[in-house]
PDB file of N, CA and C in Angstrom:
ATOM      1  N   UNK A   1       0.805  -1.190   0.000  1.00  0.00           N
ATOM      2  CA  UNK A   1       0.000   0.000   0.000  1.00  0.00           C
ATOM      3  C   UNK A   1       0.851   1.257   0.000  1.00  0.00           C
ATOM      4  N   UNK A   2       2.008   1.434   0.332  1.00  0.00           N
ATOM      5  CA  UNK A   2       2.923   2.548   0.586  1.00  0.00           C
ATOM      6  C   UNK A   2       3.704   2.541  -0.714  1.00  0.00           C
ATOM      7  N   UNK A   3       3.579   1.805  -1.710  1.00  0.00           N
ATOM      8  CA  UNK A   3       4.168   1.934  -3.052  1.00  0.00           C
ATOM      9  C   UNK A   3       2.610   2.973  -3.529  1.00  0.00           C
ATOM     10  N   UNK A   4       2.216   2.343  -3.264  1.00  0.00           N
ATOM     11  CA  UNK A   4       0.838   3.197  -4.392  1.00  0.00           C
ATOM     12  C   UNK A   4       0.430   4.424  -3.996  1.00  0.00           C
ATOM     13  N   UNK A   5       0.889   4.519  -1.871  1.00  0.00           N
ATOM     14  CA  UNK A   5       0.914   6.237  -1.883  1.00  0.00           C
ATOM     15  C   UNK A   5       1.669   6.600  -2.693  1.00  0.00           C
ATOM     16  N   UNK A   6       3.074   5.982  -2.159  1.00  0.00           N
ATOM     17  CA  UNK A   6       4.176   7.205  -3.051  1.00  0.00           C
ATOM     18  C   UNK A   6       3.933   7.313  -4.440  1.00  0.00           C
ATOM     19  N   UNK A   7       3.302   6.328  -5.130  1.00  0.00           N
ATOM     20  CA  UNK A   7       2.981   6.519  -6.750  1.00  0.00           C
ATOM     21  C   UNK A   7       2.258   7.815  -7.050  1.00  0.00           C
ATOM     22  N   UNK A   8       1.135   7.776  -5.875  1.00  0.00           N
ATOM     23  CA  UNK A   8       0.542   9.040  -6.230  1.00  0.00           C
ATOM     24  C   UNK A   8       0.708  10.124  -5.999  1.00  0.00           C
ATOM     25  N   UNK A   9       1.709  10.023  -4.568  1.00  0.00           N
ATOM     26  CA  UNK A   9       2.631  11.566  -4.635  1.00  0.00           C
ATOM     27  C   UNK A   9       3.559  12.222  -5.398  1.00  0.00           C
ATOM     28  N   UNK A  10       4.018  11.130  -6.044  1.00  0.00           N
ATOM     29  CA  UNK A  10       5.163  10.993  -7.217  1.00  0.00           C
ATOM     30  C   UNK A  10       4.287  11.715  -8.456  1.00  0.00           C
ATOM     31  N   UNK A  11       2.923  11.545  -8.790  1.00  0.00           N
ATOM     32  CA  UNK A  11       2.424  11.828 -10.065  1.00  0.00           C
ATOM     33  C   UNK A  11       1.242  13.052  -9.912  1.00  0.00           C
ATOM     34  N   UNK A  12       1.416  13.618  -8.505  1.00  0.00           N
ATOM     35  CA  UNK A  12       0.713  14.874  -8.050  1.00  0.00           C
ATOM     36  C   UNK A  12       1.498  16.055  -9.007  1.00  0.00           C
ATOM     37  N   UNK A  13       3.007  15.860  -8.624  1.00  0.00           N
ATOM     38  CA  UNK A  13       3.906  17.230  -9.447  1.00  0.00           C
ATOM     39  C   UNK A  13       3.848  16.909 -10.622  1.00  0.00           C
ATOM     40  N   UNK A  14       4.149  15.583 -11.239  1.00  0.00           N
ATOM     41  CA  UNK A  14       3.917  14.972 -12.171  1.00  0.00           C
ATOM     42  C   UNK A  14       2.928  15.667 -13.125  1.00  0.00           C
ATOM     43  N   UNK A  15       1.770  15.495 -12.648  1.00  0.00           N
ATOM     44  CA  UNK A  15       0.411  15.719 -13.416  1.00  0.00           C
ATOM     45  C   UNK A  15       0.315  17.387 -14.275  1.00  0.00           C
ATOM     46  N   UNK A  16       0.973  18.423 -12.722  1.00  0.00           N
ATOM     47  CA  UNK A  16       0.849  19.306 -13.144  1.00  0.00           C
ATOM     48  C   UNK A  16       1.195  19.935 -13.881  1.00  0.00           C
ATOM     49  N   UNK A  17       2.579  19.491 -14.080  1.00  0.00           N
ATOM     50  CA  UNK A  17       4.191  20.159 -14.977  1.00  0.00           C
ATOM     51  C   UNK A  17       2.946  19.282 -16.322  1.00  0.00           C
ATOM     52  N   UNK A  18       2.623  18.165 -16.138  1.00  0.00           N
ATOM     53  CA  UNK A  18       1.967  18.085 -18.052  1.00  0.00           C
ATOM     54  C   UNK A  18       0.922  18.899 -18.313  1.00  0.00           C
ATOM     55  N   UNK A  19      -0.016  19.457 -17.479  1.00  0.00           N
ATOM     56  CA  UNK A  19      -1.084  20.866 -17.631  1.00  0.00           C
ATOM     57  C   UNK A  19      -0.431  21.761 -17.753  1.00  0.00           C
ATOM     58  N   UNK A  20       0.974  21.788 -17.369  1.00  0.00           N
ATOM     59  CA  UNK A  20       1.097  23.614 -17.753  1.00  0.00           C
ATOM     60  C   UNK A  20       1.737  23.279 -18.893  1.00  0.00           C
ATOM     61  N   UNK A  21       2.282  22.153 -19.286  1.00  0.00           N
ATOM     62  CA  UNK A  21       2.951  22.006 -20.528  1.00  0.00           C
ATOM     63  C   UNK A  21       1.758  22.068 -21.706  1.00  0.00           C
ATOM     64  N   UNK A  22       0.986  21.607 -21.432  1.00  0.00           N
ATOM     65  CA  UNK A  22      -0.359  21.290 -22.298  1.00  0.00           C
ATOM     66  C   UNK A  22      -0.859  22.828 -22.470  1.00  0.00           C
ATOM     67  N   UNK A  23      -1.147  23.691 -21.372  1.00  0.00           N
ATOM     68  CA  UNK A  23      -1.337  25.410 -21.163  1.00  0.00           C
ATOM     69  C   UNK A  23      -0.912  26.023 -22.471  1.00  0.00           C
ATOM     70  N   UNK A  24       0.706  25.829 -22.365  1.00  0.00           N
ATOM     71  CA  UNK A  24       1.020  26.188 -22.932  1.00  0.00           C
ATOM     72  C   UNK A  24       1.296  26.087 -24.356  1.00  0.00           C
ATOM     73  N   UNK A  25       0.897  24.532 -24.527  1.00  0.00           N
ATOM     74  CA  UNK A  25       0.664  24.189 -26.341  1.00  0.00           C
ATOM     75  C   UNK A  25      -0.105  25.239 -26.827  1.00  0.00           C
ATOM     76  N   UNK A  26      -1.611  24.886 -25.867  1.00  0.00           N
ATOM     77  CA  UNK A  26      -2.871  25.329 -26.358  1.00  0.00           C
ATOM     78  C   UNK A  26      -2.257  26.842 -26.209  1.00  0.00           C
ATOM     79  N   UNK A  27      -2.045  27.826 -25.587  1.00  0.00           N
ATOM     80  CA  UNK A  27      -2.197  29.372 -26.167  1.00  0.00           C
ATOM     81  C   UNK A  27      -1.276  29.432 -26.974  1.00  0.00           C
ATOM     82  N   UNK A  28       0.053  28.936 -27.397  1.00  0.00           N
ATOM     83  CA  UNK A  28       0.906  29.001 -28.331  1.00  0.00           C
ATOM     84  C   UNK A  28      -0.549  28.399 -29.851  1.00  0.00           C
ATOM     85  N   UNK A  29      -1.217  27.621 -29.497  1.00  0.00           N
ATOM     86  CA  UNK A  29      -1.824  26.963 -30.926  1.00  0.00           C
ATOM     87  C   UNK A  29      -2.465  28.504 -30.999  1.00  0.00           C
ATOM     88  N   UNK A  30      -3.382  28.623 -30.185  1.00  0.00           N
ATOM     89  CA  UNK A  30      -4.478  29.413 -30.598  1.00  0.00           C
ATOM     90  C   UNK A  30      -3.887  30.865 -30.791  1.00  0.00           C
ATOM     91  N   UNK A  31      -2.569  31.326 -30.433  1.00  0.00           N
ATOM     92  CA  UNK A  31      -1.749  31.990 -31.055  1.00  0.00           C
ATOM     93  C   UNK A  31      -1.334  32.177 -32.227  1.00  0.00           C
ATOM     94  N   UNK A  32      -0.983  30.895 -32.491  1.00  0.00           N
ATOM     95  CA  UNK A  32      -0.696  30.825 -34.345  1.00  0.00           C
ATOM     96  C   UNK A  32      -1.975  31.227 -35.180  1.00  0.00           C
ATOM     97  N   UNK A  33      -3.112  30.247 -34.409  1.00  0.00           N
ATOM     98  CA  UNK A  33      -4.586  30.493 -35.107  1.00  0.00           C
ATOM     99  C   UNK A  33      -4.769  31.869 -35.692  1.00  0.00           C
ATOM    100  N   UNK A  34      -4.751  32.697 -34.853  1.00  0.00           N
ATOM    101  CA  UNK A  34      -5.057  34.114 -34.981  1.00  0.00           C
ATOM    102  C   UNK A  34      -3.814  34.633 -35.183  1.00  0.00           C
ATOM    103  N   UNK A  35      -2.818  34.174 -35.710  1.00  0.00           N
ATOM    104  CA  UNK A  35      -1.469  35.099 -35.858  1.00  0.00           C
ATOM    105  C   UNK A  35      -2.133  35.576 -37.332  1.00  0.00           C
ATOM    106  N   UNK A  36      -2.517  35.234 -38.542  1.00  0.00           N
ATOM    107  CA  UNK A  36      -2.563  35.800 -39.857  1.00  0.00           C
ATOM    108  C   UNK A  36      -3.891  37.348 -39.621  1.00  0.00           C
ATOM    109  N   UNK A  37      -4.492  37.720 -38.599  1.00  0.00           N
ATOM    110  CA  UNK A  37      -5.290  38.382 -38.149  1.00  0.00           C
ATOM    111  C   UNK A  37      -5.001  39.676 -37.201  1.00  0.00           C
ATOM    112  N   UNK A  38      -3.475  39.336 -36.834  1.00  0.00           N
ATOM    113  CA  UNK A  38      -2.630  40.406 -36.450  1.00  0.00           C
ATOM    114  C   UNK A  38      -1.879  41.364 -37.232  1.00  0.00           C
ATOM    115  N   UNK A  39      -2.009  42.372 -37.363  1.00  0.00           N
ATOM    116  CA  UNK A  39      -1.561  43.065 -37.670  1.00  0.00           C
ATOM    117  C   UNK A  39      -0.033  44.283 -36.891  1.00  0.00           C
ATOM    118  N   UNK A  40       1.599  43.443 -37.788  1.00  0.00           N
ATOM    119  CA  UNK A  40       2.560  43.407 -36.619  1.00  0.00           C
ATOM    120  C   UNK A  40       3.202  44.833 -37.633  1.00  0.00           C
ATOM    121  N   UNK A  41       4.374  45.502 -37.004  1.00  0.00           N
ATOM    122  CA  UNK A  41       4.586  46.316 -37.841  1.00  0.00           C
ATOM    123  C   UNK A  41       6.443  45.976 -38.352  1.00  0.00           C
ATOM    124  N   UNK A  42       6.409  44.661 -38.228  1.00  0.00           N
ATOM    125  CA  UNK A  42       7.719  43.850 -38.416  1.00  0.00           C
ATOM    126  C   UNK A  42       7.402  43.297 -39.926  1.00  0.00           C
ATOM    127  N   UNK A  43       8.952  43.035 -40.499  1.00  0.00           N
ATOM    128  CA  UNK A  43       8.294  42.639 -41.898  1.00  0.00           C
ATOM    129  C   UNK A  43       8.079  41.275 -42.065  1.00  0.00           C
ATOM    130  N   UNK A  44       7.980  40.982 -43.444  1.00  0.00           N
ATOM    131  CA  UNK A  44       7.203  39.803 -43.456  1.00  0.00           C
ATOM    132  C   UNK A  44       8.256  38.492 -42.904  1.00  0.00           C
ATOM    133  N   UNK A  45       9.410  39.119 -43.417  1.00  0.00           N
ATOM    134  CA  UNK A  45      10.484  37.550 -43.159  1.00  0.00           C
ATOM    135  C   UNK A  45      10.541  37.449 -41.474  1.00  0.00           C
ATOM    136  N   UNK A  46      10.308  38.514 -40.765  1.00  0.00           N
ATOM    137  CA  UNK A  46      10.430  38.240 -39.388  1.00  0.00           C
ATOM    138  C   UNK A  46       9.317  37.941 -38.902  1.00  0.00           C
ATOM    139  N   UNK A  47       8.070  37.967 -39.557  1.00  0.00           N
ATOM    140  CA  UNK A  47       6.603  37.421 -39.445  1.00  0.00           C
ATOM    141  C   UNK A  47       6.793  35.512 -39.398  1.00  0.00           C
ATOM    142  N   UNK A  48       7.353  35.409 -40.921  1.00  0.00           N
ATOM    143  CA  UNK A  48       7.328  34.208 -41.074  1.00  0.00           C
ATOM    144  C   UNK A  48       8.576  33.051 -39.921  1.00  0.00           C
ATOM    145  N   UNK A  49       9.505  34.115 -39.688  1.00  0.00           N
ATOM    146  CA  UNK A  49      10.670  33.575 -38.831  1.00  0.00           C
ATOM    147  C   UNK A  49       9.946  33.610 -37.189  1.00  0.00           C
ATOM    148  N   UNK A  50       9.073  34.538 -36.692  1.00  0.00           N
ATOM    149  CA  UNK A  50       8.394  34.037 -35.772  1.00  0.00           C
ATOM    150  C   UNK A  50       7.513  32.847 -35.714  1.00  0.00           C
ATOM    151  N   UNK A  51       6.925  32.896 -36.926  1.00  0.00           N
ATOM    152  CA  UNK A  51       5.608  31.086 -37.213  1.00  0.00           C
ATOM    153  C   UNK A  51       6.338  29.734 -36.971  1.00  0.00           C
ATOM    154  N   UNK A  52       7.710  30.523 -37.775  1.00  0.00           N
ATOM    155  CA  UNK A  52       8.461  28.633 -37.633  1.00  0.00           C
ATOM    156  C   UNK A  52       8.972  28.669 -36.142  1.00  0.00           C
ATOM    157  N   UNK A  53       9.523  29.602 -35.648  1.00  0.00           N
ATOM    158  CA  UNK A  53       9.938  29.556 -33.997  1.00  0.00           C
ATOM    159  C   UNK A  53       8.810  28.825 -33.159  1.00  0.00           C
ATOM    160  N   UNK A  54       7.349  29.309 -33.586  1.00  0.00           N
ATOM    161  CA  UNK A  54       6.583  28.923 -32.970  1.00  0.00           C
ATOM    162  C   UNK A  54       5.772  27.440 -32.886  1.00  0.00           C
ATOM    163  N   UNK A  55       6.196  27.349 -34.370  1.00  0.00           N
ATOM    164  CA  UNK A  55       5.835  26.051 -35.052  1.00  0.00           C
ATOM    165  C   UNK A  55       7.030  24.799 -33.966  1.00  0.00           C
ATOM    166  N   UNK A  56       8.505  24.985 -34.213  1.00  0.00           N
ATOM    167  CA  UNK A  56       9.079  24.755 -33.556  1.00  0.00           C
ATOM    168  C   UNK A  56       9.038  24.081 -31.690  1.00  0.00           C
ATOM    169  N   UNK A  57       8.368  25.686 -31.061  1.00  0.00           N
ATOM    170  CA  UNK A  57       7.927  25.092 -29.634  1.00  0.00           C
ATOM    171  C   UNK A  57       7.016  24.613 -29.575  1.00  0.00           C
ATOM    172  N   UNK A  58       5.730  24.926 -30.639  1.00  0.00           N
ATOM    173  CA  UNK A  58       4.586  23.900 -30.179  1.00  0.00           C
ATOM    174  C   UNK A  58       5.177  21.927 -30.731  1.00  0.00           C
ATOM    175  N   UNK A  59       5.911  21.909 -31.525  1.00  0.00           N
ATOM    176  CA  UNK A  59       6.367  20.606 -31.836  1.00  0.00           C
ATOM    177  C   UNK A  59       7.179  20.199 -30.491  1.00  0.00           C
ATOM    178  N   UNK A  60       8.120  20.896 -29.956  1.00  0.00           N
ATOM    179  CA  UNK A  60       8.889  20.128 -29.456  1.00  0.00           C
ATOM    180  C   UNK A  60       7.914  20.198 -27.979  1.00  0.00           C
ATOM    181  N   UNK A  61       6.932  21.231 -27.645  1.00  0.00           N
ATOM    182  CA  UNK A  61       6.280  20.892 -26.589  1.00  0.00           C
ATOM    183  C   UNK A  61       5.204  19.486 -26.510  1.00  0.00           C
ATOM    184  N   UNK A  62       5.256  18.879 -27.498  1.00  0.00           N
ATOM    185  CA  UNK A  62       3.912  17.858 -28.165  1.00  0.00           C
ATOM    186  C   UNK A  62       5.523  16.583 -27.520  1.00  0.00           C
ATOM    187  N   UNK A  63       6.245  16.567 -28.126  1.00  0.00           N
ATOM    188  CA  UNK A  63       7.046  15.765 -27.978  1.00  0.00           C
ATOM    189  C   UNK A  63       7.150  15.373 -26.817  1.00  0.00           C
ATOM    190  N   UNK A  64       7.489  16.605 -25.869  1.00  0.00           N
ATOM    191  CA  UNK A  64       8.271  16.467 -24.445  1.00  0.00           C
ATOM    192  C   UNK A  64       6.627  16.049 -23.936  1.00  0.00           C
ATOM    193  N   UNK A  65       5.131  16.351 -23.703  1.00  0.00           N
ATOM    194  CA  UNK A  65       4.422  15.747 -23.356  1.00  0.00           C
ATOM    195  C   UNK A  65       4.008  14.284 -23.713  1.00  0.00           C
ATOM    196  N   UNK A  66       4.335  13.922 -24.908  1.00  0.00           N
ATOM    197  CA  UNK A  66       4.432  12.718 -25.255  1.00  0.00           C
ATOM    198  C   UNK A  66       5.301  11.892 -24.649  1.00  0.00           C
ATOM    199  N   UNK A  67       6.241  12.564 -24.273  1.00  0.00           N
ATOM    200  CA  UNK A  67       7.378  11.520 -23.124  1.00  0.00           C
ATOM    201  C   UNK A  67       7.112  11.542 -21.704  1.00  0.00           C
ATOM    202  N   UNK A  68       6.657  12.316 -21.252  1.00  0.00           N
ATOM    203  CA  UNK A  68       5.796  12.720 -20.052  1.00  0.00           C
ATOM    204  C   UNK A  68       4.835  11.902 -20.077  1.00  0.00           C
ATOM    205  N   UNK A  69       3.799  11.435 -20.849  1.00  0.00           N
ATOM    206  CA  UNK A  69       3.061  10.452 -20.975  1.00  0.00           C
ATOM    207  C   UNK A  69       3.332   8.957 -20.639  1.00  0.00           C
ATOM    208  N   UNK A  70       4.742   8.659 -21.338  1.00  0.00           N
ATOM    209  CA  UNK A  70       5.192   7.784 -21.607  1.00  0.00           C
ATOM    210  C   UNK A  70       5.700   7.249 -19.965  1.00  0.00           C
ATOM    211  N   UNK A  71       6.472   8.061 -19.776  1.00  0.00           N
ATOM    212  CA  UNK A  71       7.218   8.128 -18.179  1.00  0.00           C
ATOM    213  C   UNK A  71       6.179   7.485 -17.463  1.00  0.00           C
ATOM    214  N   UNK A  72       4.984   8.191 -17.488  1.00  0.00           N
ATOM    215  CA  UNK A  72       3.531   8.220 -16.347  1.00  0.00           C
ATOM    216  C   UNK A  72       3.489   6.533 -16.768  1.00  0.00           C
ATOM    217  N   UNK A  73       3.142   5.835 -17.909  1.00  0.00           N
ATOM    218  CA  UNK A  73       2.534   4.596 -18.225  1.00  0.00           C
ATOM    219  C   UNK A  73       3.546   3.879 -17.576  1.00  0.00           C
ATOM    220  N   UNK A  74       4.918   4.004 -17.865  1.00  0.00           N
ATOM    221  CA  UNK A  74       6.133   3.166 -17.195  1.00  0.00           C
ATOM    222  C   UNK A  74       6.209   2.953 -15.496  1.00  0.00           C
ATOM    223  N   UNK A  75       5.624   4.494 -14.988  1.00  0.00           N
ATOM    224  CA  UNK A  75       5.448   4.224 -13.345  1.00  0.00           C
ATOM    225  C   UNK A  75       4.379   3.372 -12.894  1.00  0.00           C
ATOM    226  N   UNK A  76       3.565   3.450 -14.166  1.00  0.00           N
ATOM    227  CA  UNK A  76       2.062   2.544 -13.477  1.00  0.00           C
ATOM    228  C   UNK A  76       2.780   1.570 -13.139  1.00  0.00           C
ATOM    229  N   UNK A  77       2.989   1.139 -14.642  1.00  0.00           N
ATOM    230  CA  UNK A  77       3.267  -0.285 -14.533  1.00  0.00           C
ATOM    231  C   UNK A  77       4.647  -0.912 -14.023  1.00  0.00           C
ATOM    232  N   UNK A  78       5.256  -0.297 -14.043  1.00  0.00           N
ATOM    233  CA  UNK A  78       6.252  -0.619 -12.832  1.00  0.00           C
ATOM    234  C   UNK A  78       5.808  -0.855 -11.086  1.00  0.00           C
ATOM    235  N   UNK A  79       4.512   0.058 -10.548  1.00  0.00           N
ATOM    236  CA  UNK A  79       3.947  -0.053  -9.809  1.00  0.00           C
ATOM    237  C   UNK A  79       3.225  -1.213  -9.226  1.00  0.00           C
ATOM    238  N   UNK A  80       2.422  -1.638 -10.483  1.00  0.00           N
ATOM    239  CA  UNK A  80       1.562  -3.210 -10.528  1.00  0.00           C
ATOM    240  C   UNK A  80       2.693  -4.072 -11.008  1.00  0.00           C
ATOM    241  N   UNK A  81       4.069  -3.782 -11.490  1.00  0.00           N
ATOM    242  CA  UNK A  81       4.439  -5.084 -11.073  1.00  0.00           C
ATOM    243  C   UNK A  81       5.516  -5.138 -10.007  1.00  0.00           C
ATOM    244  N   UNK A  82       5.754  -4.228  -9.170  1.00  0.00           N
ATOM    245  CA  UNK A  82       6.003  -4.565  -7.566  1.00  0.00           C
ATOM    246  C   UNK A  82       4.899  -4.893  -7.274  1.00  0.00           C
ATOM    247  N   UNK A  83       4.083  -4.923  -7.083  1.00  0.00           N
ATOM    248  CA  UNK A  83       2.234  -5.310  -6.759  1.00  0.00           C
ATOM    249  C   UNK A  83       2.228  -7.065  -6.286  1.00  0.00           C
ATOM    250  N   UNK A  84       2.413  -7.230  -7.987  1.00  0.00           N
ATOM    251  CA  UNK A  84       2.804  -8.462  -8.350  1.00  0.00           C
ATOM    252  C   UNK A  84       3.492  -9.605  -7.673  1.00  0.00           C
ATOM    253  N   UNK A  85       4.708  -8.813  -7.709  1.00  0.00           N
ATOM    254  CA  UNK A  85       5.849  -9.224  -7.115  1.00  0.00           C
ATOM    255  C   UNK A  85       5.766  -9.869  -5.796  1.00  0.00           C
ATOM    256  N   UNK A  86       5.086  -8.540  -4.833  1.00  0.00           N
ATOM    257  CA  UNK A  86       5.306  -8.948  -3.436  1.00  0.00           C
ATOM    258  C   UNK A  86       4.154  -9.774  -3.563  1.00  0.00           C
ATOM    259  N   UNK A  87       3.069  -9.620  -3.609  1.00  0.00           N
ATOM    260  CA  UNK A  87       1.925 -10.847  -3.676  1.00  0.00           C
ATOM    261  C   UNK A  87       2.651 -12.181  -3.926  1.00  0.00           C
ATOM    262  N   UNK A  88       3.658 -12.624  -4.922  1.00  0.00           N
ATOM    263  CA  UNK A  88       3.761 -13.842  -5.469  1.00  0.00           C
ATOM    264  C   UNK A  88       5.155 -13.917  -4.042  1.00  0.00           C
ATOM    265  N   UNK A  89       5.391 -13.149  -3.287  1.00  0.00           N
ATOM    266  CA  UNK A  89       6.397 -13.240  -2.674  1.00  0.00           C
ATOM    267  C   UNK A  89       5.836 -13.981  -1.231  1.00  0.00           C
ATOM    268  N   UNK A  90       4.335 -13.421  -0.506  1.00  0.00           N
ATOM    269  CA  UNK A  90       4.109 -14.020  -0.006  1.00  0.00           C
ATOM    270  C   UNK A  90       3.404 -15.097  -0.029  1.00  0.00           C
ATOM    271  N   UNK A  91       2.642 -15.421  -0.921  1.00  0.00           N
ATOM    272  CA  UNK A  91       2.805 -16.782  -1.747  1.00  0.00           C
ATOM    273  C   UNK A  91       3.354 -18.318  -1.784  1.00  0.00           C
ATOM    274  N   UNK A  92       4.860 -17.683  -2.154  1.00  0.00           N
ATOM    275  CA  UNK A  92       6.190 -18.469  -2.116  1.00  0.00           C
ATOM    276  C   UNK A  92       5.983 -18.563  -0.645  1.00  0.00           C
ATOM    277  N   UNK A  93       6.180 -17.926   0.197  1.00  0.00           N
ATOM    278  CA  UNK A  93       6.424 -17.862   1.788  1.00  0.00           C
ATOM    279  C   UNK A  93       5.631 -18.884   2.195  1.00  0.00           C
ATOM    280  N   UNK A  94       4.336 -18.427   2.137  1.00  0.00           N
ATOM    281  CA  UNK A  94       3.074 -19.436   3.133  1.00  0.00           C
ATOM    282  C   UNK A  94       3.189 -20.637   2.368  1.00  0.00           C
ATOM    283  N   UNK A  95       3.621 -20.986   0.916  1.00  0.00           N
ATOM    284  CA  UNK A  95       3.475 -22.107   0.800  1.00  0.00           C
ATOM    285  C   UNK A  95       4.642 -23.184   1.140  1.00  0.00           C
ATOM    286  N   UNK A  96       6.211 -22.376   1.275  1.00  0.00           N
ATOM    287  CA  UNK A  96       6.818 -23.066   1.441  1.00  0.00           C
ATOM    288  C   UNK A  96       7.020 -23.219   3.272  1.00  0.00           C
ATOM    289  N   UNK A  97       6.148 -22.256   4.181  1.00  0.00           N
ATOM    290  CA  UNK A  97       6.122 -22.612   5.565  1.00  0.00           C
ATOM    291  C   UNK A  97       4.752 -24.188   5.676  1.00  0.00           C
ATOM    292  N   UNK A  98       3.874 -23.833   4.739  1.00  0.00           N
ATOM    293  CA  UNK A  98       2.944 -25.297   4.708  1.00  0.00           C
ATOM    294  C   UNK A  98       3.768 -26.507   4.440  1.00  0.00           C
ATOM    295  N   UNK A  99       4.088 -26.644   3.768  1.00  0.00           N
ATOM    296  CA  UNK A  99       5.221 -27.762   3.584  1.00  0.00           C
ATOM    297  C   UNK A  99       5.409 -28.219   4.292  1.00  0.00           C
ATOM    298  N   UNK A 100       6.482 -27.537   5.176  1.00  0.00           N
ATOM    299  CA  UNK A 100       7.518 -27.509   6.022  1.00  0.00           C
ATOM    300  C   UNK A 100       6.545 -27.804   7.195  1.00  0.00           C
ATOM    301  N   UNK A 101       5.184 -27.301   7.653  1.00  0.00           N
ATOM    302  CA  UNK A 101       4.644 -27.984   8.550  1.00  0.00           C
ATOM    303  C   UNK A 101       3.903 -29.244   8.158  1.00  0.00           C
ATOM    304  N   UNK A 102       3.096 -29.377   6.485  1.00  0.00           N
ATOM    305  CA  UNK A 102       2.707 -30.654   6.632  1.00  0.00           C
ATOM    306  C   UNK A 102       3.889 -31.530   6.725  1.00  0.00           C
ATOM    307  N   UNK A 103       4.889 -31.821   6.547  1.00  0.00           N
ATOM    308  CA  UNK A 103       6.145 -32.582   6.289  1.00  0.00           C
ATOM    309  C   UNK A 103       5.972 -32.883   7.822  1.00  0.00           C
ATOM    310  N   UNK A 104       6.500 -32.099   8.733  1.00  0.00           N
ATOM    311  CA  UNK A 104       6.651 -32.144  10.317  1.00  0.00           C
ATOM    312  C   UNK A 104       5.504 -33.334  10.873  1.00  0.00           C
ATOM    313  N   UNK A 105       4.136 -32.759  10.356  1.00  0.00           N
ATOM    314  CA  UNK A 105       3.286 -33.720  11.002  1.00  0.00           C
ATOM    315  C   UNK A 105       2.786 -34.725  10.611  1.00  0.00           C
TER     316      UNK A 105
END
C-alpha cells in the first residue's frame, strides 16, 4: 500500500508540470490560429521567422508531453508489477512454511 501512496505523490507534481505544458501548447496553438489576423509592424520575413519559432515550440512541446506520458505509463506499470511481485512473494512464503509444517506432522 505505501508503493501506491508514493505513486501518487510521485504523479501529483507529475500531473501538473503536463497541464502547464499542455497550457502552454494550447495558447501558443491558438496563437498561431489568430497570428494571420494580427496586424505586426515587423516585416514579413520576421513574421514568417516568428511562425516557424513557434511552429518549432509547439512541436517540441507535443514531444516532451508525449514523453511525459510515456514516463507516467512506465510508473504505473512498474507499480503493478512490484504489486505483483510482493503478492507472489508471499505466496512463495506461506506455501513453502505449509510444507515444512505438513512434512513435520
Amino acid at each position: 500500500m505505501e508503493g501506491a501512496e508514493k505513486m501518487e505523490s510521485k504523479d501529483k507534481p507529475l500531473k501538473s508540470q503536463v497541464a502547464i505544458r499542455c497550457a502552454k501548447a494550447a495558447i501558443l496553438l491558438s496563437l498561431l490560429k489568430s497570428f494571420p489576423n494580427r496586424h505586426f509592424t515587423t516585416s514579413i520575413d520576421d513574421q514568417r521567422e516568428d511562425k516557424e519559432m513557434m511552429m518549432r515550440e509547439i512541436g517540441d512541446l507535443k514531444m516532451e508531453l508525449a514523453r511525459e506520458r510515456l514516463k507516467s505509463k512506465r510508473i504505473k506499470l512498474c507499480g503493478l508489477m512490484e504489486v505483483i511481485l510482493q503478492v507472489m512473494a508471499v505466496l512463495s512464503i506461506s506455501t513453502f512454511l505449509l510444507v515444512i509444517v505438513l512434512m513435520q506432522g
